[in-house]
Protein backbone atom coordinates (compact mmCIF):
# COMPACT_ATOMS: atom_id res chain seq x y z
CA UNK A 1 -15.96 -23.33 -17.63
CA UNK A 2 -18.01 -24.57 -14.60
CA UNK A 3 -15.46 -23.70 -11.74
CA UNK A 4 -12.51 -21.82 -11.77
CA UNK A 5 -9.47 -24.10 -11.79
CA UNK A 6 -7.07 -24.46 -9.30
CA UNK A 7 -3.66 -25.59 -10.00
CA UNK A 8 -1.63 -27.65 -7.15
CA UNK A 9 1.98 -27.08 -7.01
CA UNK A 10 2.27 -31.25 -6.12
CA UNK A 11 1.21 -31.96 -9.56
CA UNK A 12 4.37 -30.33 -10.70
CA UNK A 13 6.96 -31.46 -8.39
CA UNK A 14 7.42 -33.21 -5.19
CA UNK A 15 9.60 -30.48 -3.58
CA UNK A 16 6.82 -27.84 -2.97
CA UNK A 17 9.55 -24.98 -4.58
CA UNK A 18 9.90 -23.67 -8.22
CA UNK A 19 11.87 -20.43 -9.39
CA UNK A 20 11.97 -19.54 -12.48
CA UNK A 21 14.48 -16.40 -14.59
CA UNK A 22 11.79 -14.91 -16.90
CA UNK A 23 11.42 -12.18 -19.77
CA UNK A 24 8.09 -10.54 -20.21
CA UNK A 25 7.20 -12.58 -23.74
CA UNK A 26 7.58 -16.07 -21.82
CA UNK A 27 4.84 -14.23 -18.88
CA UNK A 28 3.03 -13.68 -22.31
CA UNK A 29 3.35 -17.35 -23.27
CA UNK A 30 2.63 -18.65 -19.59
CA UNK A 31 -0.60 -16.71 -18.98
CA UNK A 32 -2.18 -17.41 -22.26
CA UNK A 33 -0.79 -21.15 -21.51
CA UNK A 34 -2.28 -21.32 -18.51
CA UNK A 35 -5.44 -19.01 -18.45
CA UNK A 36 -7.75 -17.98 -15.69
CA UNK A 37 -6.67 -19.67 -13.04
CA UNK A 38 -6.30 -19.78 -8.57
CA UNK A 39 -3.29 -21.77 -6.99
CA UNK A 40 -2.84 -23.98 -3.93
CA UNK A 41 0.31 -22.21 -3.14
CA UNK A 42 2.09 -18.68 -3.04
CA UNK A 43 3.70 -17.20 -5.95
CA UNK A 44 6.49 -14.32 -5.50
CA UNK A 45 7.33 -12.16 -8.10
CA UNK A 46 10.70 -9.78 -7.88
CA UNK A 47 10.87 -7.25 -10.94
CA UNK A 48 14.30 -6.08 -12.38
CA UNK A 49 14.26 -4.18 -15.08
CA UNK A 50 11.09 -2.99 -16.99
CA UNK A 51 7.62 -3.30 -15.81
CA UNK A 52 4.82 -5.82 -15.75
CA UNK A 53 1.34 -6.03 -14.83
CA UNK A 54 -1.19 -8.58 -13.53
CA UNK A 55 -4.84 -8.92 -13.03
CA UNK A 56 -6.12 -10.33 -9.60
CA UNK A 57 -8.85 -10.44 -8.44
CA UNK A 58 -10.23 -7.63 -10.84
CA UNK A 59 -7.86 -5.27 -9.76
CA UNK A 60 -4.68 -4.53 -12.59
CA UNK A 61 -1.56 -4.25 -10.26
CA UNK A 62 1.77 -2.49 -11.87
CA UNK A 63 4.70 -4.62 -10.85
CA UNK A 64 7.60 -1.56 -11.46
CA UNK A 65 11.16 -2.47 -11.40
CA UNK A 66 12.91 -3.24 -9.04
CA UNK A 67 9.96 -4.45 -6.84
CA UNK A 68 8.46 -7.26 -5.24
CA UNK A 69 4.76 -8.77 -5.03
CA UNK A 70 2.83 -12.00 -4.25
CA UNK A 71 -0.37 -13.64 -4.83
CA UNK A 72 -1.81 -15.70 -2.07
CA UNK A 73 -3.32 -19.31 -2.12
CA UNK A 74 -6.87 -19.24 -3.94
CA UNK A 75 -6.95 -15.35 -5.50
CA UNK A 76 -7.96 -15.71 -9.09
CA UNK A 77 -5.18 -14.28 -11.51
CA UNK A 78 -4.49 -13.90 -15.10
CA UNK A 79 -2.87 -11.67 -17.79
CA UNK A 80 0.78 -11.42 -17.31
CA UNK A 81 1.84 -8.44 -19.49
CA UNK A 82 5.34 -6.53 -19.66
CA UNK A 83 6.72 -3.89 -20.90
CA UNK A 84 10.42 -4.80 -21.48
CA UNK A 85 10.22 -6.82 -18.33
CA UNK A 86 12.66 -9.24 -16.65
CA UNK A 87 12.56 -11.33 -13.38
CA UNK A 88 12.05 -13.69 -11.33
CA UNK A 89 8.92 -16.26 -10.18
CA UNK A 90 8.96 -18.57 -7.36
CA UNK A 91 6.12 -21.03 -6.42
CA UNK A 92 6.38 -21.84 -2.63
CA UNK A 93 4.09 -24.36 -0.67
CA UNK A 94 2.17 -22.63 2.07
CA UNK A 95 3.93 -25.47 4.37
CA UNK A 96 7.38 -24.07 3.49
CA UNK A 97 6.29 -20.45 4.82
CA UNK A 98 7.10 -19.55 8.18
CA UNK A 99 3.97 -18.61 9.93
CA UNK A 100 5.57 -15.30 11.19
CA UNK A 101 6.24 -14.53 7.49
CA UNK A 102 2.45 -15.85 6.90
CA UNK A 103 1.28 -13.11 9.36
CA UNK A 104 2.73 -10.57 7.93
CA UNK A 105 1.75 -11.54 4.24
CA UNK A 106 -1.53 -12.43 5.31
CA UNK A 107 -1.86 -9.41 7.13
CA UNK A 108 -4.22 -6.97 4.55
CA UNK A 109 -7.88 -7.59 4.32
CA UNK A 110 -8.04 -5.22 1.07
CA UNK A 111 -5.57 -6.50 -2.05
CA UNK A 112 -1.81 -6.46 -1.19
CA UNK A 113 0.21 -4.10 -3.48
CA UNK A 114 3.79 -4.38 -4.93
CA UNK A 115 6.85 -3.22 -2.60
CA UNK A 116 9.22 -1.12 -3.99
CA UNK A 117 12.79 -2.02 -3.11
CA UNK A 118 15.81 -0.11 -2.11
CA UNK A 119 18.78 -0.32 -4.15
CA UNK A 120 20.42 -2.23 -1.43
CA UNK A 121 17.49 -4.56 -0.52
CA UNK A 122 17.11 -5.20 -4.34
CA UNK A 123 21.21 -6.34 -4.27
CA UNK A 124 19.94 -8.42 -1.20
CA UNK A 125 17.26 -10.23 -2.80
CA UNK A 126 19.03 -10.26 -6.26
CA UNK A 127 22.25 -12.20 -4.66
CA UNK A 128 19.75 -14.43 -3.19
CA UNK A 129 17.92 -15.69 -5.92
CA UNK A 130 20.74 -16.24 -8.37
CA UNK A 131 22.48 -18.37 -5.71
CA UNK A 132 18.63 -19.93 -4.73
CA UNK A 133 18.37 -20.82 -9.02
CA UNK A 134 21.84 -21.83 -9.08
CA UNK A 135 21.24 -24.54 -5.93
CA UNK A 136 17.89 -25.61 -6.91
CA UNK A 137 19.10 -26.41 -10.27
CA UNK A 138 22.36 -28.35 -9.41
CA UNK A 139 22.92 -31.95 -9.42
CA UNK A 140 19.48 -32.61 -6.64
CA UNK A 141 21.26 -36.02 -5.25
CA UNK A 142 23.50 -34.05 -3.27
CA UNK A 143 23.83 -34.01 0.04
CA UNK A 144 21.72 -32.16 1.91
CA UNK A 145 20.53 -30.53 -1.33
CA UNK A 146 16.96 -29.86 -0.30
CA UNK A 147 18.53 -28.55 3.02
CA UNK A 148 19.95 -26.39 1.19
CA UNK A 149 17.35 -25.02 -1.39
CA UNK A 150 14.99 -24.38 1.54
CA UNK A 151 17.60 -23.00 3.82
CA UNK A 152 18.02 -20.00 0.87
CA UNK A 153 14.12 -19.87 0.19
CA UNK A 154 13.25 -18.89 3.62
CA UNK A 155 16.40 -16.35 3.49
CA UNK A 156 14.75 -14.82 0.70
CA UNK A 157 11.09 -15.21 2.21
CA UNK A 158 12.62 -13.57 5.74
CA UNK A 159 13.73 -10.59 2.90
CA UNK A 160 10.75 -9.56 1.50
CA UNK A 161 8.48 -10.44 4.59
CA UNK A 162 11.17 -7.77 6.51
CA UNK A 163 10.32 -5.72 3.77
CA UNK A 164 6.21 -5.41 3.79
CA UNK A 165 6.31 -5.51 7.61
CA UNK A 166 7.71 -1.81 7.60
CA UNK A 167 4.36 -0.85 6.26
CA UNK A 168 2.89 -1.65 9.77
CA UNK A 169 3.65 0.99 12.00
CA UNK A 170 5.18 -1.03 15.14
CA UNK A 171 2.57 0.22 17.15
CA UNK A 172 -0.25 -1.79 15.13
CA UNK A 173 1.63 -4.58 14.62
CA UNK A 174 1.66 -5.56 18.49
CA UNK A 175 -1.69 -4.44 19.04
CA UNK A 176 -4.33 -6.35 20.20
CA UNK A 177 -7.02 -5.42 17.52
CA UNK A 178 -4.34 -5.91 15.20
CA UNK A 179 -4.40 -9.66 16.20
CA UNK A 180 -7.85 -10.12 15.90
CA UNK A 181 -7.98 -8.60 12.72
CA UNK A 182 -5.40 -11.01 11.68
CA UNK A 183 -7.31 -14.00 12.96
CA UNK A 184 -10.63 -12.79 11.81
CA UNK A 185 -9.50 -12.21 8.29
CA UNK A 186 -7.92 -16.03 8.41
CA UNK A 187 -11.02 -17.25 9.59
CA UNK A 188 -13.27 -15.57 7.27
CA UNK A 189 -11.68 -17.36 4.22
CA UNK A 190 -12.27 -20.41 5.92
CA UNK A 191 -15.53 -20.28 6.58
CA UNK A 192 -17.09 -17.37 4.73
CA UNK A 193 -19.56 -19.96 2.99
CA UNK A 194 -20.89 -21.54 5.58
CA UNK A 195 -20.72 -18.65 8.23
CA UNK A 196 -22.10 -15.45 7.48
CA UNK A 197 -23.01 -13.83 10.86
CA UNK A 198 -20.33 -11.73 12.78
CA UNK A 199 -21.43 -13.23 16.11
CA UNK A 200 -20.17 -16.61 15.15
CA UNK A 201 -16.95 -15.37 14.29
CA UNK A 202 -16.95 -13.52 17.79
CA UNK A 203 -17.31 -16.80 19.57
CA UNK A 204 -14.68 -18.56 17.02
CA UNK A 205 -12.24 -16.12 18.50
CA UNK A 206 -13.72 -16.10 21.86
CA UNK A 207 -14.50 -12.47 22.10
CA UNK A 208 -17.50 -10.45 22.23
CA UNK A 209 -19.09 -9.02 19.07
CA UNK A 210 -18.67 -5.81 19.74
CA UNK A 211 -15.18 -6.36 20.87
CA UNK A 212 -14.44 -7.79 17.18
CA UNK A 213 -16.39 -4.92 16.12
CA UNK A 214 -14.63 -2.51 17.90
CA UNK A 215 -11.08 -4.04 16.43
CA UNK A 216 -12.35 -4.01 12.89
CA UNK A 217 -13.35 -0.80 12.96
CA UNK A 218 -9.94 0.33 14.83
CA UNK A 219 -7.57 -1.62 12.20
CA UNK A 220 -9.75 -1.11 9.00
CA UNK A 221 -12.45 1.33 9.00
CA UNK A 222 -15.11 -1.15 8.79
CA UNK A 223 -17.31 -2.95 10.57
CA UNK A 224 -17.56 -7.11 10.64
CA UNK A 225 -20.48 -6.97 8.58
CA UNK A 226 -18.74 -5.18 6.00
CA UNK A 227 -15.81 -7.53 5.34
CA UNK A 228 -17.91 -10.67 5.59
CA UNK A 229 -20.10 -9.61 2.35
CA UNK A 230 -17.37 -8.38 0.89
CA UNK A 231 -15.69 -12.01 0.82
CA UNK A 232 -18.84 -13.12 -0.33
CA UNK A 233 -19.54 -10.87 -3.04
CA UNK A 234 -15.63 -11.10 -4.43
CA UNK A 235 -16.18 -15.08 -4.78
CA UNK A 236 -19.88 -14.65 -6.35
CA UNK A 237 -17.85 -11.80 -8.68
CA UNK A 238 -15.00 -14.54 -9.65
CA UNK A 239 -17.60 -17.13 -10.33
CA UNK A 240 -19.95 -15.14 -12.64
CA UNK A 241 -16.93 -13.72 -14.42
CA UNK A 242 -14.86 -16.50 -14.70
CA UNK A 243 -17.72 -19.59 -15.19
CA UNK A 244 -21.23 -20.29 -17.04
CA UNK A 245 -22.64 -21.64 -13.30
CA UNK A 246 -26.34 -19.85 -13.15
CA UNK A 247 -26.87 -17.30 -10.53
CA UNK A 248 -29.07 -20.08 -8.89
CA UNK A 249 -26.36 -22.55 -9.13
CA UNK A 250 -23.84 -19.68 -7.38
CA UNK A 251 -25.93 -18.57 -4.74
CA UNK A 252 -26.15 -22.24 -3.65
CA UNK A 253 -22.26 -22.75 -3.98
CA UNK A 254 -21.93 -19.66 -1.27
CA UNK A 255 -24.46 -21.48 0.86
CA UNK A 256 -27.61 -19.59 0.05
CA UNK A 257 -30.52 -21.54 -0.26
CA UNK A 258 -32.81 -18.21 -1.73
CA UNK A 259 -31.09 -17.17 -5.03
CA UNK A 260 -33.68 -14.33 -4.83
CA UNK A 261 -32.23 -13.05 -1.74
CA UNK A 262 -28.72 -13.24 -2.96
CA UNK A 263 -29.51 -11.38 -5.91
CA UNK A 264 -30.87 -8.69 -4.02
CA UNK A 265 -27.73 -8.92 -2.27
CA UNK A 266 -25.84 -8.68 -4.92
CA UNK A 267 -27.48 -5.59 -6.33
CA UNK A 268 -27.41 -3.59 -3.26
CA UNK A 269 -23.47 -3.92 -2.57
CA UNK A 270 -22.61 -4.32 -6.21
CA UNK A 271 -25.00 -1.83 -7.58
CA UNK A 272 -25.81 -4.04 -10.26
CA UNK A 273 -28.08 -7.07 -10.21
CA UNK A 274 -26.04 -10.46 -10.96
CA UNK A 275 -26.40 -10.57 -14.52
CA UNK A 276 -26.11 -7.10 -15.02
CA UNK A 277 -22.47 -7.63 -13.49
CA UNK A 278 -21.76 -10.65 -15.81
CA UNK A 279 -22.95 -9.17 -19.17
CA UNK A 280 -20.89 -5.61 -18.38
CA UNK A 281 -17.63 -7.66 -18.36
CA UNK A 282 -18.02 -9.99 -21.65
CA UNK A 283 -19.70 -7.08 -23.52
C-alpha cells in the first residue's frame, strides 16, 4: 500500500449521515472488510452492552458499556474487536457538526478517550438513536424527512458533546489560553507539513510566540515545539506502518527535503531510527 486510504462518506450516500445497530461479529466483518483505513468524516460510537475495542492511531482504546467515543476526520483506525458487544455507529459529515460541538470534540491535543455514561444520559442517548434509526430508515420522500433526520442527529450530537464538555473544568473552557490552544491545535493539522516553526503559527493567530508559548504550556504542559513534532512524527509513524513509501519518499511527503535530517529526527523523539520503527511492528 503506497498511502493510507481515505474513505469519503459522499461515496456512500448523498445525505452526509449513516447509523447503523451493530453486534460485535459484524465490527469483526466490517474491519477486516474494510482494513486500515482514515475517513473524511466523524464516526460516533455508543456501547450498550459488552465491550469493544479499537486501534487508532497506535493506541488500543476500550469502548466499555454503556459509553460513548469518536474518531475524528483523518486518524488512522482499524481492528474492531468485541467481547459480547452491541451498539450503535453513526457516520456524520464534518458540515453537519455544529462548530460549538466541533470545539469541544476537537478540543484534546493528546487522543480523546471513551465517556462513560450515566444511567440516565445512556436512556437519553438510547431513546435518541432508536427514534434517529427509525426516521432515517422510513419512507425518505417524506416531507421534511431530511429535516427531520438532522434535526435528531444534532439532538444526539448536542448529547454527547454536553457530555465530554464536563471534562473541562468551566474555568479552562473560557480561558483565553484555552482558545489558543484550540486554534493552534486546528491549525497545526492544517498546516503541519508545510509549517514547522512555532513563530509562524504565532503570527497565524496574531500573537506573540511566547504568548502561544506561554498558553501551551498553561493548557498542556508543553511547549509549541513539542506538539508540532509530535504531529509530524505521528503522520511519519502512520505512513511507515501502514505503507511500503521509503523513508526518502516520507520525509519528502512531510515537506523535508533532507531525509537524513528527518531520520535523525526521527530517532531522537522516537528513540528508534525510521526503519528500526517499521521492522519492530511487522516482526
Amino acid at each position: 500500500m503506497k498511502t493510507i486510504p481515505v474513505h469519503k462518506i459522499s461515496d456512500r450516500n448523498e445525505s452526509g449521515f449513516e447509523i447503523h445497530y451493530t453486534s460485535d461479529e459484524e465490527m469483526r466483518r466490517a474491519g477486516d472488510k474494510l482494513g486500515i483505513h482514515r475517513d473524511d468524516h466523524y464516526l460516533f460510537f455508543m456501547i450498550e452492552t459488552g465491550s469493544a475495542e479499537i486501534n487508532v492511531d497506535f493506541c488500543d482504546i476500550l469502548l466499555p458499556n454503556q459509553s460513548v467515543y469518536y474518531l475524528l476526520p483523518g486518524q488512522v483506525h482499524h481492528r474492531i474487536n468485541g467481547k459480547d458487544a452491541k451498539g450503535w455507529f453513526i457516520a456524520v459529515d464534518t458540515g453537519l457538526i455544529a462548530k460549538e460541538f466541533r470545539e469541544i470534540f476537537e478540543d484534546h491535543l493528546l487522543m480523546q478517550q471513551p465517556y462513560q455514561l450515566t444511567d440516565e444520559r445512556y436512556r437519553q442517548c438510547h431513546q435518541l438513536l432508536l427514534l434517529l434509526n427509525d426516521t432515517y430508515k422510513s419512507n425518505s420522500g417524506e416531507p421534511f424527512y431530511l429535516q427531520n433526520v438532522y434535526a435528531l442527529l444534532n439532538s444526539f450530537l448536542a448529547t454527547v458533546a454536553a457530555s465530554y464538555s464536563k471534562l473541562c473544568t468551566a474555568e479552562k473552557a473560557a480561558s483565553r489560553p484555552k482558545q489558543i490552544a484550540q486554534d493552534f491545535k486546528r491549525l497545526l493539522a492544517e498546516n503541519f507539513i508545510t509549517e514547522k516553526s512555532p513563530t509562524a503559527y504565532a503570527q497565524m493567530l496574531n500573537i506573540s510566540g511566547a504568548y502561544l508559548n506561554e498558553s501551551l504550556n498553561k493548557i498542556t504542559g508543553m511547549p509549541v515545539s513539542y506538539w508540532i513534532t509530535h504531529e509530524v512524527m505521528l503522520e511519519a509513524k502512520r505512513l511507515l506502518y501502514y505503507t511500503q513509501l521509503t523513508v526518502k519518499e516520507i520525509a519528502h511527503q512531510l515537506g523535508y527535503d533532507d531525509h537524513t535530517y528527518f531520520s535523525r529526527l526521527f530517532k531522537n523523539t522516537v528513540n528508534k531510527t525510521p526503519s528500526e520503527f517499521r521492522d519492530s511492528y511487522h516482526k
